[in-house]
Protein backbone atom coordinates (compact mmCIF):
# COMPACT_ATOMS: atom_id res chain seq x y z
CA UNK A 1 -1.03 29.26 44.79
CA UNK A 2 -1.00 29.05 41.38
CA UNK A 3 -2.36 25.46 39.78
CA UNK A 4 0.43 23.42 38.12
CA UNK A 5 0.62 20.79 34.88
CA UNK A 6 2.78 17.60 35.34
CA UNK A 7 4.75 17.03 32.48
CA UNK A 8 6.10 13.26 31.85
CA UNK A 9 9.48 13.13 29.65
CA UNK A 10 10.33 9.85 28.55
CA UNK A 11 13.67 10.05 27.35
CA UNK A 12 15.25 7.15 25.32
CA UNK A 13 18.40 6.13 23.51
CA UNK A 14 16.70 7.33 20.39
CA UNK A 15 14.02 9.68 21.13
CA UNK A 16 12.21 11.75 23.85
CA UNK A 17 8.45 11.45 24.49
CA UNK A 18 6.47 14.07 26.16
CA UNK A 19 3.02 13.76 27.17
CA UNK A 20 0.44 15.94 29.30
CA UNK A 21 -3.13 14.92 30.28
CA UNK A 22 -6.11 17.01 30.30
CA UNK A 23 -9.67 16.66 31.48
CA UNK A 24 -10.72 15.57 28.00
CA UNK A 25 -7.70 13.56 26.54
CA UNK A 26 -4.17 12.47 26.99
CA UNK A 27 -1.80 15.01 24.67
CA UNK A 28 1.65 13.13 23.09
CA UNK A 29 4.34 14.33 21.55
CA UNK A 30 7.73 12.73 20.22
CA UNK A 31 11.42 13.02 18.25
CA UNK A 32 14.19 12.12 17.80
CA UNK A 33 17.49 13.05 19.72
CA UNK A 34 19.32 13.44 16.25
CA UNK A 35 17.12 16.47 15.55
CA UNK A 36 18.70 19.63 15.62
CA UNK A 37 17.45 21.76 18.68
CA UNK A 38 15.52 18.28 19.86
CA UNK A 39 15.24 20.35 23.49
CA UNK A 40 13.66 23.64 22.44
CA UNK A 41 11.28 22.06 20.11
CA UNK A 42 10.39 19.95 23.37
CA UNK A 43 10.01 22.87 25.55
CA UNK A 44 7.93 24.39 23.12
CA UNK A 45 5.29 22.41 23.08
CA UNK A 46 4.92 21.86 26.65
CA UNK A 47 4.78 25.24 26.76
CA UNK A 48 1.83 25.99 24.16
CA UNK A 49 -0.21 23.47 26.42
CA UNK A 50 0.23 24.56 29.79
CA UNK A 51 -2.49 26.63 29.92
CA UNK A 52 -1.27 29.68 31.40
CA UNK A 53 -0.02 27.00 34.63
CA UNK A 54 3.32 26.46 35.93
CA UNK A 55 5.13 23.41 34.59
CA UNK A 56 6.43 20.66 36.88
CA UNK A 57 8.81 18.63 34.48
CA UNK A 58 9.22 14.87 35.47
CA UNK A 59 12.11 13.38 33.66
CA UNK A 60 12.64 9.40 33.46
CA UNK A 61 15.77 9.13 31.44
CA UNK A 62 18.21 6.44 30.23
CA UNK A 63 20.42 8.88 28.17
CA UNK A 64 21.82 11.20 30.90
CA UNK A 65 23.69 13.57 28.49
CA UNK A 66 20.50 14.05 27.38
CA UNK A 67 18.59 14.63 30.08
CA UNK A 68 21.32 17.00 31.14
CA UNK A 69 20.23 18.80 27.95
CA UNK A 70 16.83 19.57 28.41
CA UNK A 71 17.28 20.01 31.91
CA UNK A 72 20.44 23.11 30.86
CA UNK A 73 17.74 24.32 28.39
CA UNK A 74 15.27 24.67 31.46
CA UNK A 75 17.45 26.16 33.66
CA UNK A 76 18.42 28.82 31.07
CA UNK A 77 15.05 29.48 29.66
CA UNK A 78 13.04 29.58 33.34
CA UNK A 79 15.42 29.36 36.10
CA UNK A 80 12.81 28.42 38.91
CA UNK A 81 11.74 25.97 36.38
CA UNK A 82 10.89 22.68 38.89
CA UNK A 83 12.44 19.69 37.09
CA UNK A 84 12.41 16.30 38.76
CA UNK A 85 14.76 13.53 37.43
CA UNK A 86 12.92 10.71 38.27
CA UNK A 87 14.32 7.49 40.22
CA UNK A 88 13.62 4.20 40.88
CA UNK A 89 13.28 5.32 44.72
CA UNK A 90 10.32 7.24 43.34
CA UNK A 91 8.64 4.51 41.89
CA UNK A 92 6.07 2.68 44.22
CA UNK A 93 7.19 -0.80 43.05
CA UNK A 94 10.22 -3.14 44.94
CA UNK A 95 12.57 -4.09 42.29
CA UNK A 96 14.06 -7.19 43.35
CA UNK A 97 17.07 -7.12 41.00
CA UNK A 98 20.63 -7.58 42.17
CA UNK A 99 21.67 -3.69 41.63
CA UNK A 100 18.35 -1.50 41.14
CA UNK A 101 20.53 1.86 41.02
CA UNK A 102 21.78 0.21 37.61
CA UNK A 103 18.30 -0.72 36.56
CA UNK A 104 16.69 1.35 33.56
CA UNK A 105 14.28 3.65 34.64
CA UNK A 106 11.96 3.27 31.81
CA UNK A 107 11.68 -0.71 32.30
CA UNK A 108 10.83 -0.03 36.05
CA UNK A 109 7.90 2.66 35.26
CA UNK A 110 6.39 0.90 32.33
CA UNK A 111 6.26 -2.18 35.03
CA UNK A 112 4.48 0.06 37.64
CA UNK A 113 2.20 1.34 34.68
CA UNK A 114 1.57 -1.78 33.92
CA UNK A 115 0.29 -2.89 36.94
CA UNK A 116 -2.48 -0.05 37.10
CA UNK A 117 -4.06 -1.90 33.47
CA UNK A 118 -3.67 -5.48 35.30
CA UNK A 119 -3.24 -6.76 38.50
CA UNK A 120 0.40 -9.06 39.19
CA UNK A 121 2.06 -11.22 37.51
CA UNK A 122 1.97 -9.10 34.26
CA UNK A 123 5.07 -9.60 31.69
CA UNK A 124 6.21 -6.03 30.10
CA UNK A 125 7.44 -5.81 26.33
CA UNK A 126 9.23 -3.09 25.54
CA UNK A 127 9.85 -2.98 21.63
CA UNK A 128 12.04 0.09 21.45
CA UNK A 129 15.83 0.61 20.39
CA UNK A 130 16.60 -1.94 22.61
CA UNK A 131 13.84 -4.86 23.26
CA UNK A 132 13.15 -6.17 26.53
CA UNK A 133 10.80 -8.50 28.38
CA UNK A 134 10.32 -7.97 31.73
CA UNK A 135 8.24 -9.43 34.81
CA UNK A 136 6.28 -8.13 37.87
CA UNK A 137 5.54 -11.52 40.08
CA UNK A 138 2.36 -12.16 42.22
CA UNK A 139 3.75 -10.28 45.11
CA UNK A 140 3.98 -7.02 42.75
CA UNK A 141 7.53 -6.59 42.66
CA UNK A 142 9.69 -6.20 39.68
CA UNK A 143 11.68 -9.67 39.47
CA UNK A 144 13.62 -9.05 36.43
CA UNK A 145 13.65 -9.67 32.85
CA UNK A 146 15.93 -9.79 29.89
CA UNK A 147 17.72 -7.28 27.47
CA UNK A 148 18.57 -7.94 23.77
CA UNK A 149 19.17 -5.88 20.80
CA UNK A 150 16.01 -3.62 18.93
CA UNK A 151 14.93 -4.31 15.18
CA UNK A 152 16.85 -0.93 14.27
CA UNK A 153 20.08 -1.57 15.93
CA UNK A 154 19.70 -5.45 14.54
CA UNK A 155 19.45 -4.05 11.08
CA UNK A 156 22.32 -1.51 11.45
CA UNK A 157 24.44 -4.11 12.95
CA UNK A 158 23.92 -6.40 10.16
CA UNK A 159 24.99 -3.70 7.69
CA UNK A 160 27.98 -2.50 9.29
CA UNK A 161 29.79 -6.02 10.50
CA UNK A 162 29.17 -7.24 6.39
CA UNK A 163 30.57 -6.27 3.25
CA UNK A 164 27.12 -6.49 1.21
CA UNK A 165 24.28 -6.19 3.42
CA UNK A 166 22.45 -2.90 2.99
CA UNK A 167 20.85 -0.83 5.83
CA UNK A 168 17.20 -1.53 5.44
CA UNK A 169 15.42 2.05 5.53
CA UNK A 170 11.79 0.97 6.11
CA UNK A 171 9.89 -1.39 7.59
CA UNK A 172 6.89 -1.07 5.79
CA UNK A 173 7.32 -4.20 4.91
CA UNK A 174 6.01 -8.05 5.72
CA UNK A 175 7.80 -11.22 6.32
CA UNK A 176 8.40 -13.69 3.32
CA UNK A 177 8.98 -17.39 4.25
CA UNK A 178 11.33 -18.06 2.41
CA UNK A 179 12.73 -14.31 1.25
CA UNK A 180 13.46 -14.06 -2.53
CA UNK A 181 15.41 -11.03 -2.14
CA UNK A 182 18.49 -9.47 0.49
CA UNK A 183 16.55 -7.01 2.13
CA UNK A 184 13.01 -9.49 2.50
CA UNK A 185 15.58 -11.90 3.94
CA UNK A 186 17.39 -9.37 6.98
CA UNK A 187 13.30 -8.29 7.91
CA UNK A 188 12.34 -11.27 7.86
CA UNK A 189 15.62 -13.21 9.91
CA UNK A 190 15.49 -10.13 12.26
CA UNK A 191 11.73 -10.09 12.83
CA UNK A 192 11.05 -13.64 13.29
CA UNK A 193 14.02 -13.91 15.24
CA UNK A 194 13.10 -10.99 17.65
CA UNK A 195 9.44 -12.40 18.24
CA UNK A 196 10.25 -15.68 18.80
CA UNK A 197 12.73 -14.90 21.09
CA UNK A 198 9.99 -12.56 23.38
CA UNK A 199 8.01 -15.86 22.89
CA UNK A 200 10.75 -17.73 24.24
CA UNK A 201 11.02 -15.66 27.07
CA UNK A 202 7.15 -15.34 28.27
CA UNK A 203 7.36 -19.34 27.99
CA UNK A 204 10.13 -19.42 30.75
CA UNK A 205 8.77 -16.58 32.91
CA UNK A 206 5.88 -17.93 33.27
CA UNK A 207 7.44 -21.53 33.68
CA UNK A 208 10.09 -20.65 36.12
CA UNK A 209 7.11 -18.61 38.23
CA UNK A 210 4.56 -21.71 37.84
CA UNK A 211 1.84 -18.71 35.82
CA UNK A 212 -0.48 -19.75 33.61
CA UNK A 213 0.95 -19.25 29.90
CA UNK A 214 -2.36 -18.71 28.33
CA UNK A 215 -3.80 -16.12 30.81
CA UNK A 216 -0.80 -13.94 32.24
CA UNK A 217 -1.49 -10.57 31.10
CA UNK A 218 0.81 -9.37 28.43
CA UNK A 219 1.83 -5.16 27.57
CA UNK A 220 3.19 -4.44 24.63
CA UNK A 221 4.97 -1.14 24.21
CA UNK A 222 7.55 0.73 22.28
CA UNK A 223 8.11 2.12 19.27
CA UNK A 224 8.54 -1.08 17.19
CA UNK A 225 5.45 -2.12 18.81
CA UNK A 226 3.12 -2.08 15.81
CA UNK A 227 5.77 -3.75 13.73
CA UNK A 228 6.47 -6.80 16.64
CA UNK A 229 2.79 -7.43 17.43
CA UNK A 230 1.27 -8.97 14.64
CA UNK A 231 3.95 -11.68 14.83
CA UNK A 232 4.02 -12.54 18.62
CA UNK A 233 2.12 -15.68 19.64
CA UNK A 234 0.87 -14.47 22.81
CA UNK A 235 -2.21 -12.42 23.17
CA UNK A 236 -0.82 -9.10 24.56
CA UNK A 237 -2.68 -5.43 25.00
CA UNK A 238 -0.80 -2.82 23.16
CA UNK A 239 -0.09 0.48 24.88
CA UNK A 240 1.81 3.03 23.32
CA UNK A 241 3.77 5.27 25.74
CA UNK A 242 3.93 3.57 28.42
CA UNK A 243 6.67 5.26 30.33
CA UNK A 244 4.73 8.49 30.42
CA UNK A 245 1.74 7.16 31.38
CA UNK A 246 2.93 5.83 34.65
CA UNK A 247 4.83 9.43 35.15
CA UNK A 248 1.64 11.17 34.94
CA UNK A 249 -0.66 8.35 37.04
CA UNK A 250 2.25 8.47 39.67
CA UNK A 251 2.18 12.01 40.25
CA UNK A 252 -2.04 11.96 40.07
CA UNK A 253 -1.69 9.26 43.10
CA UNK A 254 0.69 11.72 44.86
């Protein structure tokens, strides 16, 4: 039989991330959906790293015209290409959530991923185009969390519902306290508002499950991740990509 590489796909609102381990290191790969040919380019590097062994795709998706994209592209490009969409029934964690067929995949796997750094309760950031905070209780199942609006789509929001506010096109930037110009004033509301509200949020978790606020294990992840951490309160461990990180441990457990 010939050997096989798992590849995870992690794809977003935004972007898809792609990433493939190997005996010496863990290979990423990312971009964004509003690239032209997003799914060859994809394919393509999968491809240059597969080591003359058969792919096994493993696609957690919360975009499913895109997911029917780079599945199409598959199809067309290797027929017996074996593509699994990934599901929460496929993910060794209970979600105890009112509908978990309506839960985001991502949120669910970067919970079981997170697990595998620390053992329950652990709270899971996720700083991407939409933020959210979630939490895996003592008992190890996935209790919940909350949802609000990423940096980016803050910032575009704030542009588009005003007459004068610009679209801020970097965010190279730091906080100023008070801001002395328009676009040091949107980072700086958005930022400080979007930190203190994860703040906000680990307070009650952990208040509502009677944890320890000082020693619950935090995980930061995302794409605004760098930009969030230096201004959260908390001590939290950052790990970038978490969503394909738990795709690949799950199917090395399997």
């Amino acid at each position: 039989m010939k050997a096989t590489t798992n590849i995870a796909v992690d794809i977003g609102n935004s972007a898809i991330k792609l990433a493939v381990s190997t005996a010496e290191t863990l290979h990423e790969y990312s971009l964004l959906l509003i690239e032209n040919d997003w799914q060859i380019a994809a394919t393509q590097w999968a491809q240059d790293r597969n080591d003359e062994q058969a792919l096994v795709w493993h696609i957690a998706s919360v975009h499913p015209a895109a997911a029917e994209t780079l599945a199409e592209h598959l199809r067309t490009i290797c027929p017996a290409a074996n593509v699994n969409m990934v599901t929460w029934r496929d993910i060794p964690m209970e979600p105890n959530v009112d509908e978990p067929e309506r839960l985001g995949i991502d949120r669910l796997i970067s919970a079981y991923a997170a697990t595998i750094q620390s053992a329950p309760p652990v709270i899971i950031v996720d700083a991407g185009s939409a933020i959210t905070v979630d939490l895996v209780a003592r008992d190890g199942k996935f209790t919940g969390g909350a949802i609000m609006p990423g940096l980016g789509m803050q910032f575009a929001s704030l542009s588009k519902g005003t007459a004068s506010l610009p679209l801020l096109s970097t965010l190279d930037r730091q906080p100023q306290y008070p801001a002395k110009n328009t676009q040091d004033a949107i980072f700086s509301g958005v930022l400080t508002a979007a930190a203190a509200a994860i703040d906000r949020l680990i307070f009650e978790y952990c208040n509502q499950a009677n944890i320890a606020e000082d020693v619950v294990p935090i995980v930061l992840t995302g794409g605004d991740a760098p930009v969030v951490s230096p201004h959260l309160k908390h001590n939290h461990e950052r790990i970038d990509n978490l969503v394909c990180r738990g795709l690949l441990h799950l199917q090395s457990s399997n």
